[in-house]
Protein backbone atom coordinates (compact mmCIF):
# COMPACT_ATOMS: atom_id res chain seq x y z
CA UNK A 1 6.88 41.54 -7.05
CA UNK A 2 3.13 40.61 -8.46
CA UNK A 3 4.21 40.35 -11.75
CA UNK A 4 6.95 37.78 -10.67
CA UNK A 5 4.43 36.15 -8.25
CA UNK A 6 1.93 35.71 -11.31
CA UNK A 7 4.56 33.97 -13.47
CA UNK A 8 5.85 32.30 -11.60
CA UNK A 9 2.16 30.94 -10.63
CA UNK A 10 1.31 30.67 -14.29
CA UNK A 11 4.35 28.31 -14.68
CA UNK A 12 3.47 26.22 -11.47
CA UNK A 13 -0.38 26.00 -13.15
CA UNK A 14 0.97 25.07 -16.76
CA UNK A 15 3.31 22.26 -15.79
CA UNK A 16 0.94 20.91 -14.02
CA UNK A 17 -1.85 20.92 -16.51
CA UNK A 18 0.94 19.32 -18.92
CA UNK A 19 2.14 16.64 -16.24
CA UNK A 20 -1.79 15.81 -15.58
CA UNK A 21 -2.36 15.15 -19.32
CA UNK A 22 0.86 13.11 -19.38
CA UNK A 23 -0.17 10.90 -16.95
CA UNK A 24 -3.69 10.50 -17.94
CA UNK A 25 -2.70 9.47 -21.66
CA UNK A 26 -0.35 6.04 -20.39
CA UNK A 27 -3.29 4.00 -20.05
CA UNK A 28 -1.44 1.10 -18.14
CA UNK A 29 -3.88 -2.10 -18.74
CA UNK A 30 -3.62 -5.41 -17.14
CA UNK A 31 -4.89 -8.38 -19.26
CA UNK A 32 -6.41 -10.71 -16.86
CA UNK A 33 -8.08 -13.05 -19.48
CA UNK A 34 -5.79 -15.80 -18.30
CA UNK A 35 -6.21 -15.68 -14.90
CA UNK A 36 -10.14 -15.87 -15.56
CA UNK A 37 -10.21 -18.39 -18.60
CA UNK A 38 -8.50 -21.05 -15.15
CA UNK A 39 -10.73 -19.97 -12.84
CA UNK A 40 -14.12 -22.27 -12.97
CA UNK A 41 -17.09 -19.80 -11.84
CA UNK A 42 -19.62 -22.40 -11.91
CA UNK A 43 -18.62 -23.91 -8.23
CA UNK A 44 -18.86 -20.61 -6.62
CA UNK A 45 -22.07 -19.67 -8.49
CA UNK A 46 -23.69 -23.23 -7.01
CA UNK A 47 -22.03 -22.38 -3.32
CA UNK A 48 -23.41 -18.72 -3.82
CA UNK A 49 -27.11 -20.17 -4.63
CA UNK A 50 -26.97 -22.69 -2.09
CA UNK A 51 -26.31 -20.28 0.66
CA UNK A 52 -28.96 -18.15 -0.76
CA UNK A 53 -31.66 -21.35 -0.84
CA UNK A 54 -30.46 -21.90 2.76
CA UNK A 55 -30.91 -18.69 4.26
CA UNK A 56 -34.46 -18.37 2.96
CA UNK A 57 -35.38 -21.72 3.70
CA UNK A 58 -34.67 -20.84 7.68
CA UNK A 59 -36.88 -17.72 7.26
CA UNK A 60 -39.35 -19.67 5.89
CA UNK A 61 -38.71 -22.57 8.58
CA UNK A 62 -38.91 -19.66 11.04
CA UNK A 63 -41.76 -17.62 10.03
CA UNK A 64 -44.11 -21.20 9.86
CA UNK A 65 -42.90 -22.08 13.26
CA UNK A 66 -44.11 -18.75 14.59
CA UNK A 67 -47.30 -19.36 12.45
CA UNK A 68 -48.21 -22.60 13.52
CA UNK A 69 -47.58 -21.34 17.17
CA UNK A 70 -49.91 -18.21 16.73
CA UNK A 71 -52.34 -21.10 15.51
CA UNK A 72 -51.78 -23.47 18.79
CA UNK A 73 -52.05 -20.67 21.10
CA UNK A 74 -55.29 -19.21 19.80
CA UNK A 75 -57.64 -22.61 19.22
C-alpha cells in the first residue's frame, strides 16, 4: 500500500516538474514596437508636467496666503 502510495506520488511530482519546465521554456513575446513607434509621448509628458507645475503652484499660492495672513494678524 506505501510502496504504491510513493509511486504513485513520485509520478504525480515528476510530471509535474516536466509540465512546469514545459511551460516555462515557450516564452510567448508580444512585439509592441508598433503600437509605441504611433503613439506620440511628448503630449502626455507636457500634460503630465503641467499638472505637476499646477499643483505646486497652488501650494505655493496657498502656503503665501497663510504667510502673508500670519504677517497681517501679528503687526
Amino acid at each position: 500500500m506505501f510502496k504504491k502510495s510513493l509511486n504513485k506520488l513520485a509520478i504525480l511530482s515528476g510530471s509535474i516538474l516536466v509540465s512546469s519546465s514545459v511551460f516555462a521554456s515557450e516564452t510567448n513575446t508580444v512585439d509592441y514596437s508598433a503600437l509605441i513607434d504611433k503613439i506620440d509621448f511628448s503630449s502626455a509628458i507636457a500634460a503630465v508636467l503641467s499638472v505637476i507645475a499646477l499643483v505646486v503652484g497652488a501650494l505655493v499660492a496657498w502656503k503665501g496666503g497663510q504667510w502673508i495672513i500670519k504677517a497681517v494678524r501679528t503687526a
